[in-house]
N, C-alpha and C. Protein backbone atom coordinates (compact mmCIF):
# COMPACT_ATOMS: atom_id res chain seq x y z
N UNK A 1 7.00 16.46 -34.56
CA UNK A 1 6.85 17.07 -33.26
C UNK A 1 8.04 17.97 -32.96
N UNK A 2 9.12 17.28 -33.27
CA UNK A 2 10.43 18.09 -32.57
C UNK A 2 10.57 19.88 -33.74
N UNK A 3 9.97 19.39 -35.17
CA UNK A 3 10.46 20.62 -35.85
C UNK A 3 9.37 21.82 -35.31
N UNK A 4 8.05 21.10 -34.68
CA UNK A 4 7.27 22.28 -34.44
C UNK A 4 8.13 23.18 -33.02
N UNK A 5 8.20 22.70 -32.52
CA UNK A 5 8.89 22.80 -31.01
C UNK A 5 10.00 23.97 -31.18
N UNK A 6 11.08 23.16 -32.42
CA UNK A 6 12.14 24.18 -32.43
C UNK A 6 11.59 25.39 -33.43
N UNK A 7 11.03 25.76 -34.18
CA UNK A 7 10.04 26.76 -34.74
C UNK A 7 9.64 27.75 -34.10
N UNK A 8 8.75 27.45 -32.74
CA UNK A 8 8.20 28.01 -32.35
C UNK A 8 9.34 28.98 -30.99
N UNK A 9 10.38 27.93 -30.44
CA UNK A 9 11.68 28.69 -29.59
C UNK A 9 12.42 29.19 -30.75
N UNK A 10 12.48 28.99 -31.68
CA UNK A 10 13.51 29.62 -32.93
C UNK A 10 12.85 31.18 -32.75
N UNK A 11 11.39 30.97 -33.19
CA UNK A 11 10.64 32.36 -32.88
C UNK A 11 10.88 32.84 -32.39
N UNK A 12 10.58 32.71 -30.89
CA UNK A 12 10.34 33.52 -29.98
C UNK A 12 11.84 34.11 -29.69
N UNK A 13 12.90 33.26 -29.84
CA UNK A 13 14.07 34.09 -29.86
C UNK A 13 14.46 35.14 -30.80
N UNK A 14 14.03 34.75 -32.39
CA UNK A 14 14.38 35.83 -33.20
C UNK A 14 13.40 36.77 -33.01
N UNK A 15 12.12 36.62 -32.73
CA UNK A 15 11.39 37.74 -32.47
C UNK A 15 11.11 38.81 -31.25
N UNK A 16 11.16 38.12 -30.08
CA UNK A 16 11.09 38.54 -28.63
C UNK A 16 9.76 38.26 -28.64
N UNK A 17 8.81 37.85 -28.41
CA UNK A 17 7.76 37.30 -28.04
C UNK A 17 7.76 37.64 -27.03
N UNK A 18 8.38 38.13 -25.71
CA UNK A 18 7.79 38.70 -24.74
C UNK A 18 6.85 39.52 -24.20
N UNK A 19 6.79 39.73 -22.82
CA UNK A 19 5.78 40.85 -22.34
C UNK A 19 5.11 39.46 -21.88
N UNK A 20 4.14 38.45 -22.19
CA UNK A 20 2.99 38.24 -22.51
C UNK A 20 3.70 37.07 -21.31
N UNK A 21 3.14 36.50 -19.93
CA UNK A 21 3.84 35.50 -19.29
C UNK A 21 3.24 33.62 -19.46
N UNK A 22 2.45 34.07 -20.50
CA UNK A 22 1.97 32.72 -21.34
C UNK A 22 3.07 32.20 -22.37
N UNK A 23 3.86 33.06 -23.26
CA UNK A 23 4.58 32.67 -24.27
C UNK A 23 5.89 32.04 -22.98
N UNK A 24 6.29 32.62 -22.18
CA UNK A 24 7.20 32.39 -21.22
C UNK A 24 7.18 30.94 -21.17
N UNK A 25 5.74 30.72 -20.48
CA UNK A 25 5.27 29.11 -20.58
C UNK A 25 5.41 27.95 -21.38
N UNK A 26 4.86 28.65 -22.93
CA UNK A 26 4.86 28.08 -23.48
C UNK A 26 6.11 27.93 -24.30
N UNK A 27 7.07 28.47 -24.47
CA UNK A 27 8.46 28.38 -24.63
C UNK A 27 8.85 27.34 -23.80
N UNK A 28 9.05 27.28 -22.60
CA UNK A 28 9.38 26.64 -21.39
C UNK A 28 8.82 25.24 -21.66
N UNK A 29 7.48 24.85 -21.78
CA UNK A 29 7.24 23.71 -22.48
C UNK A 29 7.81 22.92 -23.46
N UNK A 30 7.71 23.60 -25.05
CA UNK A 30 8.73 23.11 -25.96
C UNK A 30 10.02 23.12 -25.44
N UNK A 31 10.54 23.75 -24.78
CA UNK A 31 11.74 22.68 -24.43
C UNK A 31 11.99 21.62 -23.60
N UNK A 32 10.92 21.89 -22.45
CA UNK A 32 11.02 20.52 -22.00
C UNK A 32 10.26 19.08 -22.73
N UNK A 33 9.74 19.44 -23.84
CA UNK A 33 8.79 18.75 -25.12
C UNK A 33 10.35 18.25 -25.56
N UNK A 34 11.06 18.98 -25.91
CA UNK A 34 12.13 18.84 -26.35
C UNK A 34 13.60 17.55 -26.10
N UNK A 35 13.17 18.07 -24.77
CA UNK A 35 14.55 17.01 -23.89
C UNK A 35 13.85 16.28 -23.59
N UNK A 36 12.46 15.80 -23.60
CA UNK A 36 11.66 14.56 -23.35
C UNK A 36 12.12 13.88 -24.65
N UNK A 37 12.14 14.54 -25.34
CA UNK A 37 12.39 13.72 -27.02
C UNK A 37 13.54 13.36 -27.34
N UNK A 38 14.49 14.06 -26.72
CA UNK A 38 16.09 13.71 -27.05
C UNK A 38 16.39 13.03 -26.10
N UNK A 39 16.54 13.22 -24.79
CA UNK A 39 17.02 12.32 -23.67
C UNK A 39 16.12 11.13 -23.33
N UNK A 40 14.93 10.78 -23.94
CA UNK A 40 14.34 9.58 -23.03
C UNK A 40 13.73 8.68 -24.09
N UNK A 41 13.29 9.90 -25.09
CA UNK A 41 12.78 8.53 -25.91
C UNK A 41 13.57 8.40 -26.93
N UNK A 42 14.83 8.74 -27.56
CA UNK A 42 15.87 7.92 -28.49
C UNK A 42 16.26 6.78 -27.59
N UNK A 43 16.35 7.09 -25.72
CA UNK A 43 16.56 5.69 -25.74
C UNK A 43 15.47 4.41 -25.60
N UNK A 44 14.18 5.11 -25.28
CA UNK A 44 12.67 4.24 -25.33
C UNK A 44 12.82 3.42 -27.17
N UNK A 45 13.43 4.27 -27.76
CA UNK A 45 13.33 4.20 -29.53
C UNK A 45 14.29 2.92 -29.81
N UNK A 46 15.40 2.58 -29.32
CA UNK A 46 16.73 1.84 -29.09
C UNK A 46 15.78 0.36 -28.38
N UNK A 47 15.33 0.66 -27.75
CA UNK A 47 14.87 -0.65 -27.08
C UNK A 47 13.84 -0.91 -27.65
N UNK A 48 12.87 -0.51 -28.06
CA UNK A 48 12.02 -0.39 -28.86
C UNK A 48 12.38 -1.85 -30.35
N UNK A 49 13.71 -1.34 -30.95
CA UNK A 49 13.71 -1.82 -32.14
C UNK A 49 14.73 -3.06 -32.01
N UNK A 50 15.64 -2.84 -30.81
CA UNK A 50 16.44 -4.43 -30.68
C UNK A 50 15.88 -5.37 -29.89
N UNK A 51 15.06 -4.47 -28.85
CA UNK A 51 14.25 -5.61 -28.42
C UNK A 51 14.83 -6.07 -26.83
N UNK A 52 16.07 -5.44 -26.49
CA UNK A 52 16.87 -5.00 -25.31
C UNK A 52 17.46 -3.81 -24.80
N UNK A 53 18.08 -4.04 -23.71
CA UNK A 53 18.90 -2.73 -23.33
C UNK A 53 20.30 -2.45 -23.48
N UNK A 54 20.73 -1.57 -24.38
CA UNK A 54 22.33 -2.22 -25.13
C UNK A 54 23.29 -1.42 -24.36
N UNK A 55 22.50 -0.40 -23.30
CA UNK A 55 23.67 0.88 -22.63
C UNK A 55 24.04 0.67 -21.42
N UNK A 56 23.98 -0.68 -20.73
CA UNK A 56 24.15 -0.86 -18.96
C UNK A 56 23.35 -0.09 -18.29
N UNK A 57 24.19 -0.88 -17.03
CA UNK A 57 23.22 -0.30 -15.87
C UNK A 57 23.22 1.30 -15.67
N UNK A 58 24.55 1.54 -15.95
CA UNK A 58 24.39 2.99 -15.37
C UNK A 58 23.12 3.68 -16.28
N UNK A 59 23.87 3.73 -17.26
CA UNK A 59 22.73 4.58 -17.97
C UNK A 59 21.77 4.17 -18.30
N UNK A 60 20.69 3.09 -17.58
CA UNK A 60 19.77 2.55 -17.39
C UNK A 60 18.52 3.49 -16.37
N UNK A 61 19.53 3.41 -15.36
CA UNK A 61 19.18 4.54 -14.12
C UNK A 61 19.32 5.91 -14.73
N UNK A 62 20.32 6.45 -15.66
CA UNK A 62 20.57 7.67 -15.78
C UNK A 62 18.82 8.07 -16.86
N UNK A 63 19.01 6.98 -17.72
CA UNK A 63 17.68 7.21 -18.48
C UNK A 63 16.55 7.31 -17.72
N UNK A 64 16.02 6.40 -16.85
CA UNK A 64 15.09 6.36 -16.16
C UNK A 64 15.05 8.11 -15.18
N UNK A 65 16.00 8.52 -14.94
CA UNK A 65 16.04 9.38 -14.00
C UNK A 65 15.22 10.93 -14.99
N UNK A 66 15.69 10.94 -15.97
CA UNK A 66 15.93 11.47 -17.06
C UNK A 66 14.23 12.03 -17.74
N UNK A 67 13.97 10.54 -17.57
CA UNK A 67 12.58 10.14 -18.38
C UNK A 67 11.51 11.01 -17.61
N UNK A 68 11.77 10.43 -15.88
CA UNK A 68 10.35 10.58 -15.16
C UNK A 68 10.79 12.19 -14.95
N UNK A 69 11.89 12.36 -14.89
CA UNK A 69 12.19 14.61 -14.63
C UNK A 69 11.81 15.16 -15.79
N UNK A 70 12.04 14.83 -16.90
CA UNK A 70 11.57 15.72 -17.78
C UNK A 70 10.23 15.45 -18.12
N UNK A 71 9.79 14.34 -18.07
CA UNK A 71 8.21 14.00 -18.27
C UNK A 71 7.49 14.93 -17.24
N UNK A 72 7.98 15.18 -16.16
CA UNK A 72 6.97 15.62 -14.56
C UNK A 72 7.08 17.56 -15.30
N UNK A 73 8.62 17.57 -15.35
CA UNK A 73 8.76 19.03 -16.06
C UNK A 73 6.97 19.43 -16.97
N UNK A 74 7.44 18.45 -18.04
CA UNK A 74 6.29 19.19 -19.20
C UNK A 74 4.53 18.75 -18.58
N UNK A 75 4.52 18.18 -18.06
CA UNK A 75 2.73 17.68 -16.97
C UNK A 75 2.99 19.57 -16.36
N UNK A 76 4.03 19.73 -15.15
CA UNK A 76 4.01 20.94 -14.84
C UNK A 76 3.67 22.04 -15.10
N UNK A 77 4.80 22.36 -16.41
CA UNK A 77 4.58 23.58 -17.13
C UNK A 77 2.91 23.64 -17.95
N UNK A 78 2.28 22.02 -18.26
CA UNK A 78 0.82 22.15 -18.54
C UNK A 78 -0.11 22.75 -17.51
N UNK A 79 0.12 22.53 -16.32
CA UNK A 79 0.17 23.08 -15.01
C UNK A 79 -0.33 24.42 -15.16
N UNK A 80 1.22 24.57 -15.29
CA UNK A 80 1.11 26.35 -14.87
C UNK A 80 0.78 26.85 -16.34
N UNK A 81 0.33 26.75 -17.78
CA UNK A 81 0.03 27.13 -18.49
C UNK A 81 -1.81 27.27 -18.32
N UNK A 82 -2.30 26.35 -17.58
CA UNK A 82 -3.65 25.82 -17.20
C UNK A 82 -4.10 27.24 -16.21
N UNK A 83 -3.45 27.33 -15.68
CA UNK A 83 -3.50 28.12 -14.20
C UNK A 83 -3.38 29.61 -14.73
N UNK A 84 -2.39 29.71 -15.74
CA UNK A 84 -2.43 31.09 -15.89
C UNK A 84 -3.48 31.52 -17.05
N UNK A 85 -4.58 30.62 -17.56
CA UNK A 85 -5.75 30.83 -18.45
C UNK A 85 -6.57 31.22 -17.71
């Protein structure tokens, strides 16, 4: 998942993919595809395999905070990718 993601923003940066306010979108997606994958679920992945929570409270809350913003982000940008079809 993550190599398609960075592929496709690797693209659009070396190429300019612009003009078009769908690629905008969909750029905007893979990255929030992105920081859903790095910030929430390495730590969903961690608990997952010990079977607890090994990082305290703070960053318990910080994850959680983390999880449901970037999760709401990429529902969104499906959103507005929906809307602009």
């Amino acid at each position: 998942m993550m190599t398609g993601h960075e592929v496709w923003v690797g693209g659009w940066l070396g190429e300019g993919v612009g003009g078009v306010i769908t690629n905008y979108f969909v750029v905007s997606l893979a990255m929030a595809d992105m920081l859903v994958a790095l910030c929430a679920m390495t730590f969903n992945a961690s608990v997952e395999l010990s079977g607890r929570w090994l990082f305290g409270a703070f960053m318990c809350n910080v994850w959680n905070s983390l999880d449901v913003y970037f999760s709401t982000a990429s529902i969104l940008h499906l959103c507005c990718i929906s809307v602009d079809r």
